[in-house]
Protein backbone atom coordinates (compact mmCIF):
# COMPACT_ATOMS: atom_id res chain seq x y z
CA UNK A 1 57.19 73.97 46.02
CA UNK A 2 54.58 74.95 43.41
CA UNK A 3 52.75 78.45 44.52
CA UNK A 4 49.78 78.97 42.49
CA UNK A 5 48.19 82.44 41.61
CA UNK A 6 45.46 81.91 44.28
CA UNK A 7 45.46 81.16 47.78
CA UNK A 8 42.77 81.45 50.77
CA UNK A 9 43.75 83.54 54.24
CA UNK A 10 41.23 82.40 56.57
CA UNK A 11 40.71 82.84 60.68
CA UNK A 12 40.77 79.03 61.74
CA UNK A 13 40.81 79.33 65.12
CA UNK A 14 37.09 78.80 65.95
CA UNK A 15 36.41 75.63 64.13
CA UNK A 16 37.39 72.55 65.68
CA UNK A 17 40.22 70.71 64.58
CA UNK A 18 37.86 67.90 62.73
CA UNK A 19 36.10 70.89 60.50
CA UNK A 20 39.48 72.85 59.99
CA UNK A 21 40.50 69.96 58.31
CA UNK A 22 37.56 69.56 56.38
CA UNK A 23 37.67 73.02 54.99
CA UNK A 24 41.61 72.74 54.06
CA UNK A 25 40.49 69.80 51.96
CA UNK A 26 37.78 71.56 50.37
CA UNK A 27 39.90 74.50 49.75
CA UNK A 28 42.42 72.10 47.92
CA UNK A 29 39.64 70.20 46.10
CA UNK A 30 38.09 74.03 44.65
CA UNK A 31 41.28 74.20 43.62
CA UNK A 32 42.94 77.32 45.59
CA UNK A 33 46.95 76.28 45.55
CA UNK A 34 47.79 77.96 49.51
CA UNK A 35 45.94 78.20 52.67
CA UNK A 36 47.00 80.96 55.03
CA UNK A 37 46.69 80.87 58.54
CA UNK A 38 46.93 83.08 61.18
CA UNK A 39 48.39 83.47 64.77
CA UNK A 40 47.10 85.67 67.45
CA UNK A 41 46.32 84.38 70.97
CA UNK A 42 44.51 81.07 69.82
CA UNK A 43 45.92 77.60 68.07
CA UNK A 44 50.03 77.97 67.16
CA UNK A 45 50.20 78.59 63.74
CA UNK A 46 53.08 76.01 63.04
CA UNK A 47 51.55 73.02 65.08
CA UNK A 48 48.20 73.52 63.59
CA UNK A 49 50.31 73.55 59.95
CA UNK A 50 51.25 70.05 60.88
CA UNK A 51 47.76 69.27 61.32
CA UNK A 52 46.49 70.88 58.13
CA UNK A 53 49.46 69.35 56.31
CA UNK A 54 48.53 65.94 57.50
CA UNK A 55 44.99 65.95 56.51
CA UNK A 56 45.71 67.59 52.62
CA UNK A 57 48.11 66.15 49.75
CA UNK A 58 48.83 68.81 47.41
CA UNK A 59 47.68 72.03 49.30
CA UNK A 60 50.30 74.38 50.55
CA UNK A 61 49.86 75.32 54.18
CA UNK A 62 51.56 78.82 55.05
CA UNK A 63 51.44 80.91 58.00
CA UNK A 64 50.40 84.25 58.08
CA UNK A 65 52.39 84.99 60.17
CA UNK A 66 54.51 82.36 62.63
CA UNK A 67 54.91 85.42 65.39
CA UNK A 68 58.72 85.82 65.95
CA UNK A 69 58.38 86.37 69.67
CA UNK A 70 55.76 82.97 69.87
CA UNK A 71 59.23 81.03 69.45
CA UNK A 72 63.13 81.74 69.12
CA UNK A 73 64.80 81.56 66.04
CA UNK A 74 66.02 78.20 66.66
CA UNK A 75 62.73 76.26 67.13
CA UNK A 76 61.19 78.38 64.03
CA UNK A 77 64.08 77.25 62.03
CA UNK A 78 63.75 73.32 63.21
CA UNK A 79 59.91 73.70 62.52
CA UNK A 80 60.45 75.00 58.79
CA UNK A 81 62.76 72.03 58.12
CA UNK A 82 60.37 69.12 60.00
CA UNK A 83 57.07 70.38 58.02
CA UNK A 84 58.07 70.54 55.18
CA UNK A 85 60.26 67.13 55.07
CA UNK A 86 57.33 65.48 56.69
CA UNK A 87 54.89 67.04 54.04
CA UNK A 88 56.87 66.80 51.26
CA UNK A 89 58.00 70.35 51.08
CA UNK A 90 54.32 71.48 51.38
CA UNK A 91 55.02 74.71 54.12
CA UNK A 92 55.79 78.05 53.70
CA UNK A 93 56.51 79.84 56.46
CA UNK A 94 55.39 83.54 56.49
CA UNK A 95 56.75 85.01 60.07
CA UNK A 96 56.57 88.70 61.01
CA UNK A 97 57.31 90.86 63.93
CA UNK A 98 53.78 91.04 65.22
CA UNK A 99 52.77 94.67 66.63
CA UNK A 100 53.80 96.45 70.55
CA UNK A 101 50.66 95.54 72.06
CA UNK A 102 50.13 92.15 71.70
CA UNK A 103 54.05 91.49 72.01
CA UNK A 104 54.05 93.52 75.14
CA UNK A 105 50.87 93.39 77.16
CA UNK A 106 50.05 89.86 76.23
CA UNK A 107 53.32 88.31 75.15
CA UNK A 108 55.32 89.87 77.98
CA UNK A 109 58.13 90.63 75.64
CA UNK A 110 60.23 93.76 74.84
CA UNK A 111 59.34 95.47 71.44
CA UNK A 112 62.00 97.45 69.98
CA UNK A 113 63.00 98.37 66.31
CA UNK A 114 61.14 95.78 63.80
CA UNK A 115 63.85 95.41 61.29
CA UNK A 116 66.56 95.69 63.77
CA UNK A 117 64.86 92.65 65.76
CA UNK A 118 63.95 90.50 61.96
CA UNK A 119 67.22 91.16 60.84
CA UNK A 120 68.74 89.46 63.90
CA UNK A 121 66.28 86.80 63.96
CA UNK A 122 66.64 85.87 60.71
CA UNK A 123 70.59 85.40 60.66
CA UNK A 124 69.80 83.56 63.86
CA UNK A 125 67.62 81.28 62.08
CA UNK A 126 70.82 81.13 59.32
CA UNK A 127 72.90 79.25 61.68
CA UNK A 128 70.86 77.63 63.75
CA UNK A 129 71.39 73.97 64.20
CA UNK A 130 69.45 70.79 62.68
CA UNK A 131 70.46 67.07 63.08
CA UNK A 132 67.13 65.32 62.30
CA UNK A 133 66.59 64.33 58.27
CA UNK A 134 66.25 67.50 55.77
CA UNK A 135 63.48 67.92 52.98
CA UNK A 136 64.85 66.54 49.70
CA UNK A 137 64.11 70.37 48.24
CA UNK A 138 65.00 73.78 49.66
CA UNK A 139 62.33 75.31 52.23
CA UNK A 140 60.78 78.82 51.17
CA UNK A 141 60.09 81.18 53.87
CA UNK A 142 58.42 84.85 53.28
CA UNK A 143 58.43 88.12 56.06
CA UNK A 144 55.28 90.74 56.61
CA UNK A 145 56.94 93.38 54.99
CA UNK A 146 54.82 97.14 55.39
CA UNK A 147 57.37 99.79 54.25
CA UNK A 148 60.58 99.71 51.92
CA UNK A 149 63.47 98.60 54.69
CA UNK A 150 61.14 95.44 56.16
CA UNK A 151 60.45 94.81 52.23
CA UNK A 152 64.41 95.45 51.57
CA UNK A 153 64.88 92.75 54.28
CA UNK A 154 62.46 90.11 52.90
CA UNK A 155 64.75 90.81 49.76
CA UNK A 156 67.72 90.11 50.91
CA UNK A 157 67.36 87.53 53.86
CA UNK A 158 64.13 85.88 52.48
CA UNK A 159 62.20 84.21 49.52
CA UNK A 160 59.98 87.62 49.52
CA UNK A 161 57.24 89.61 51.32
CA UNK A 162 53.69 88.96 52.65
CA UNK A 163 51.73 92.13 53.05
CA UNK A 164 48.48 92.52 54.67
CA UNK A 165 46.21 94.91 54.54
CA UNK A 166 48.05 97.21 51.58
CA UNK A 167 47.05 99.05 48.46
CA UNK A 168 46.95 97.96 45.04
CA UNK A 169 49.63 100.80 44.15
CA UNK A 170 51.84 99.63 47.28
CA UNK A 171 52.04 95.85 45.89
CA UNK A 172 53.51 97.75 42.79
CA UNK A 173 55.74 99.47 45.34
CA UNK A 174 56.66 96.28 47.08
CA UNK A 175 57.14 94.69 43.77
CA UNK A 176 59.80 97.53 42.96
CA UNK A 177 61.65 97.01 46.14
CA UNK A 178 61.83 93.10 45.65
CA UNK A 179 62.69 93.36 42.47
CA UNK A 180 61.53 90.44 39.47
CA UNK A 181 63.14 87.00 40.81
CA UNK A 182 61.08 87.02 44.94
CA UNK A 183 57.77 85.95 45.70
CA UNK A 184 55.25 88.99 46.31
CA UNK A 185 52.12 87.31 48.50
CA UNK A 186 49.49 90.02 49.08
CA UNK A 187 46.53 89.45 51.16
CA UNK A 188 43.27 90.90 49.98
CA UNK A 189 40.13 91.32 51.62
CA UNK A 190 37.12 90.73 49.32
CA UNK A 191 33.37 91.04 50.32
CA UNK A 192 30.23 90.10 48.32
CA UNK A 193 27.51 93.19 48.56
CA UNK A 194 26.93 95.65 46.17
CA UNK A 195 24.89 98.05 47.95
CA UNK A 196 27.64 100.84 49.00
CA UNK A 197 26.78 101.94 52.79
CA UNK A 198 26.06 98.33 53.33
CA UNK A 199 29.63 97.24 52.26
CA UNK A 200 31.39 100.26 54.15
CA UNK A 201 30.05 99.28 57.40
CA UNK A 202 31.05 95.77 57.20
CA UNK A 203 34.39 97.06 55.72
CA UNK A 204 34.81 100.10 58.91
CA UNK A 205 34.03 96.69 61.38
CA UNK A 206 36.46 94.74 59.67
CA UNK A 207 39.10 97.53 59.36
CA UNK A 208 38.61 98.75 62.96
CA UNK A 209 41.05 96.79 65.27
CA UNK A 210 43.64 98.04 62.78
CA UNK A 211 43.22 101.53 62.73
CA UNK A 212 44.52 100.58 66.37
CA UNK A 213 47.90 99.62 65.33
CA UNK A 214 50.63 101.87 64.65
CA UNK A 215 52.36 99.34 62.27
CA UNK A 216 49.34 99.29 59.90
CA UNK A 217 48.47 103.13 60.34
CA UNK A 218 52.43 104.23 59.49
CA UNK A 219 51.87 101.79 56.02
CA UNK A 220 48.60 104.02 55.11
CA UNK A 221 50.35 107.11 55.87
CA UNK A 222 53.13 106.49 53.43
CA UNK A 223 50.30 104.89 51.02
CA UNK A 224 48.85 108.59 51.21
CA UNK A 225 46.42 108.83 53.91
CA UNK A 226 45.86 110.76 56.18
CA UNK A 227 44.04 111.70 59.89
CA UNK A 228 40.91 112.40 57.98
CA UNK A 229 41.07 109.26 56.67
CA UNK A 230 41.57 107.45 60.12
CA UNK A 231 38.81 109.06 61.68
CA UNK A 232 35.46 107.88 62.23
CA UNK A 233 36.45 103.96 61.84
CA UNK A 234 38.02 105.21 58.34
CA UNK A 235 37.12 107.19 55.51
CA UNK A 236 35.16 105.97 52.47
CA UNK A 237 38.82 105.67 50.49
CA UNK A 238 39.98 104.09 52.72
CA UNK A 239 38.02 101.15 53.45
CA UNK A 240 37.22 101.15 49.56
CA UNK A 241 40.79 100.81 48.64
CA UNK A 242 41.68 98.01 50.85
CA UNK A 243 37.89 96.30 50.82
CA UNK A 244 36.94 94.74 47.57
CA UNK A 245 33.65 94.85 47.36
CA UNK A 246 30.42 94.39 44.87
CA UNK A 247 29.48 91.65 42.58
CA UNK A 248 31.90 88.59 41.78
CA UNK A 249 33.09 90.32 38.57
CA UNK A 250 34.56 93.53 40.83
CA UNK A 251 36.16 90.86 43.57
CA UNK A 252 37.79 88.91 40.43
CA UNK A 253 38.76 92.40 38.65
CA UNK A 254 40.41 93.66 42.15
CA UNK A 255 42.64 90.85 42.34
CA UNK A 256 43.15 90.57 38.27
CA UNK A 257 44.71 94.44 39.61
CA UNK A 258 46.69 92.92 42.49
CA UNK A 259 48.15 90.29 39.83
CA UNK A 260 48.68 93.68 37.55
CA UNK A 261 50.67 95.25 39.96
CA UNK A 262 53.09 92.49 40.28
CA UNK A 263 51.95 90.01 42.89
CA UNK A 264 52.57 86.52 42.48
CA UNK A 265 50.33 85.14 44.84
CA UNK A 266 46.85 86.54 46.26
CA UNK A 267 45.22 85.14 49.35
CA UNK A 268 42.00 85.90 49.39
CA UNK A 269 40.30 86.59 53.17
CA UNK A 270 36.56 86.14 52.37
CA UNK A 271 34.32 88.75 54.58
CA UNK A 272 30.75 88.14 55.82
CA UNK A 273 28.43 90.41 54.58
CA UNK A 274 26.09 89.42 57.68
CA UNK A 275 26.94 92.02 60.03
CA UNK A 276 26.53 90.08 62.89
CA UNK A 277 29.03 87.24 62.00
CA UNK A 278 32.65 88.64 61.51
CA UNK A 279 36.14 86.27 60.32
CA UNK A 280 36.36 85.03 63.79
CA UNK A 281 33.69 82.83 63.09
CA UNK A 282 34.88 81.33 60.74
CA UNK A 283 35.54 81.96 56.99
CA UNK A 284 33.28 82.95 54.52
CA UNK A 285 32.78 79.55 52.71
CA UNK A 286 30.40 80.12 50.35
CA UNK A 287 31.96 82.94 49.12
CA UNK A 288 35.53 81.30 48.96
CA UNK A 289 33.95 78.72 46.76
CA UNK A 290 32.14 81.32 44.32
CA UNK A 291 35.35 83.12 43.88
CA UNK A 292 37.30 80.07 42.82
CA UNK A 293 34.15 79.19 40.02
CA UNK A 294 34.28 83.18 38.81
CA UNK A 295 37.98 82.96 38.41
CA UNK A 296 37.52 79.74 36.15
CA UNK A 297 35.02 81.92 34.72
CA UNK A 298 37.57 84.57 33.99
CA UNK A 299 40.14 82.80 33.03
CA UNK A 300 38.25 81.14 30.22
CA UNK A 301 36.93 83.93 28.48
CA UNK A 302 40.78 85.04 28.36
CA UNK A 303 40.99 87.72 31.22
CA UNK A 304 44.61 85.95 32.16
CA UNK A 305 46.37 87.39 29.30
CA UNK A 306 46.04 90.73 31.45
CA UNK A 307 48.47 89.50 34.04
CA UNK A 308 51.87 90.35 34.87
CA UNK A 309 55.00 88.22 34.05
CA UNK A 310 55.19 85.28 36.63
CA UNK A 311 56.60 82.40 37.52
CA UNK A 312 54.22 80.43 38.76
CA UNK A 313 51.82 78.47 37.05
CA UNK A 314 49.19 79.72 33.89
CA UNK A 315 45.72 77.62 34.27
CA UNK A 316 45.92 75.01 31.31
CA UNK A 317 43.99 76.55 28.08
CA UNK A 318 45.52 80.03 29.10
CA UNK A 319 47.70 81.77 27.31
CA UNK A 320 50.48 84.43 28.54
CA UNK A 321 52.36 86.74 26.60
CA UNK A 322 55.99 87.63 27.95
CA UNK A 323 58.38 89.90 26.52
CA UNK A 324 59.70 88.10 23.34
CA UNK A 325 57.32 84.71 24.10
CA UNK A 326 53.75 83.26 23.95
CA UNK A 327 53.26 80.51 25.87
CA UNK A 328 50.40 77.89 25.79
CA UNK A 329 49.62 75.62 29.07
């Protein structure tokens, strides 16, 4: 599997199966190398991969996140293998450990210490049994990784990490715990409006089911917020710091930052800046598609030589400087 720089994160669930597919094929025709899905109390994020999978060719399809407690480790395992043998090693699996209240009040599960419960899952998965035909090439699979031990886990019993709603400086911190060789794929919200109260009140709506969740709160806290900064549907550094917004050339600079830092992969979730439409209805296509033109854009007037060493793929006419190397694609 081939991850490019650039992926999409995008709330599918309201569009009907015939128009989700449409928009995964437009995604993969603009260009974007991922789509990112995720699963909450709507489609299942691994059937509706099959789906997406059938109706691209070259698109990876990941989830973000397959909820551990949705399936056991057994049936997330067999699911991993299936997709991608069907799709030609097309899925990666991003699975996480969800948060207390939707496992508990909605789920009907027990929640008790996150790594404690990945940790077991994941050797689970290790020796759980398959007798149906394997994909010719290994499967990747990446955790939601917050803070350093769910990060140190990703390292050692994953191909990486998939944070969500982080810092720039704590994909640098993720990056340190993963060290150089695991893939880093950082979600980042980006929203078109320049005006600054406008773009903070999107951003606070946005933001506000997740000042709700402990999981999410605990990863600012060690980022270096505080109550004051929780308050009030979040402080102005707050929702600045994890809301890109203003023109194309600041969305495309925040992620050139995220690459900077040391991710390998961004997936971009594209925010209305009509306040009365929000991510659950739908994604922000228009924007999705000017982002992918003002990264061209960027690329060509040589803005890639800025990034970090990777593995994955330079755009062709690009070139990257490594320690020791120049390299022309």
């Amino acid at each position: 599997m081939k991850m490019g720089r650039l992926g999409v994160w995008a709330q599918v669930d309201c569009m009907t199966a015939s128009a989700e597919a449409e928009f995964a094929r437009d995604v993969e025709q603009w260009g974007y190398s991922a789509l990112w899905t995720p699963e909450a109390m709507g489609r299942d994020v691994l059937v509706n991969s099959g789906w997406l999978l059938a109706n691209t060719r070259k698109l990876v399809i990941a989830s973000g996140i397959a909820n551990i407690f949705a399936r056991d480790a057994m049936a997330m395992a067999a699911a991993r293998v299936q997709l991608n043998e069907q799709s030609g090693g097309r899925l990666l699996l991003g699975m996480g450990i969800s948060h207390a209240p939707i496992v508990i009040a909605i789920r009907g599960h027990i929640y008790e210490k996150p790594v404690t419960t990945m940790r077991t899952y994941v050797e689970a998965m290790a020796h759980a049994e398959y007798s149906s035909p394997r994909p010719s090439d290994s499967t990747l699979t990446v955790i939601a990784a917050l803070g350093p031990k769910m990060l140190a886990l990703a390292r050692d019993f994953a191909d990486g990490a998939h944070p969500y709603d982080t810092t720039v400086a704590q994909t640098a911190a993720a990056r340190a715990v993963l060290g150089p060789n695991k893939l880093l794929c950082v979600e980042q919200k980006v929203l078109l409006e320049t005006n600054a109260a406008s773009a903070r009140e999107v951003a606070r709506a946005y933001l506000r089911p997740y000042l709700r969740l402990s999981n999410y709160v605990n990863s600012w806290r060690r980022a270096g917020f505080d109550d004051g900064d929780f308050a009030d549907n979040g402080s102005n550094r707050l929702v600045g710091t994890l809301v890109a917004w203003g023109d194309e050339d600041a969305l495309v600079g925040r992620i050139r930052e995220r690459w900077q830092a040391g991710a390998d992969h961004i997936c971009i979730q594209a925010l209305h800046a009509d306040q009365s439409k929000s991510t659950f209805d739908g994604p922000n296509i228009d924007l999705i598609q000017r982002l992918r033109r003002s990264h061209v854009r960027a690329t060509r007037r040589g803005e890639c030589r800025m990034l970090p060493r990777t593995a994955v793929p330079v755009p062709r006419g690009c070139t990257r400087v490594t320690a020791g190397a120049t390299t022309d694609v």
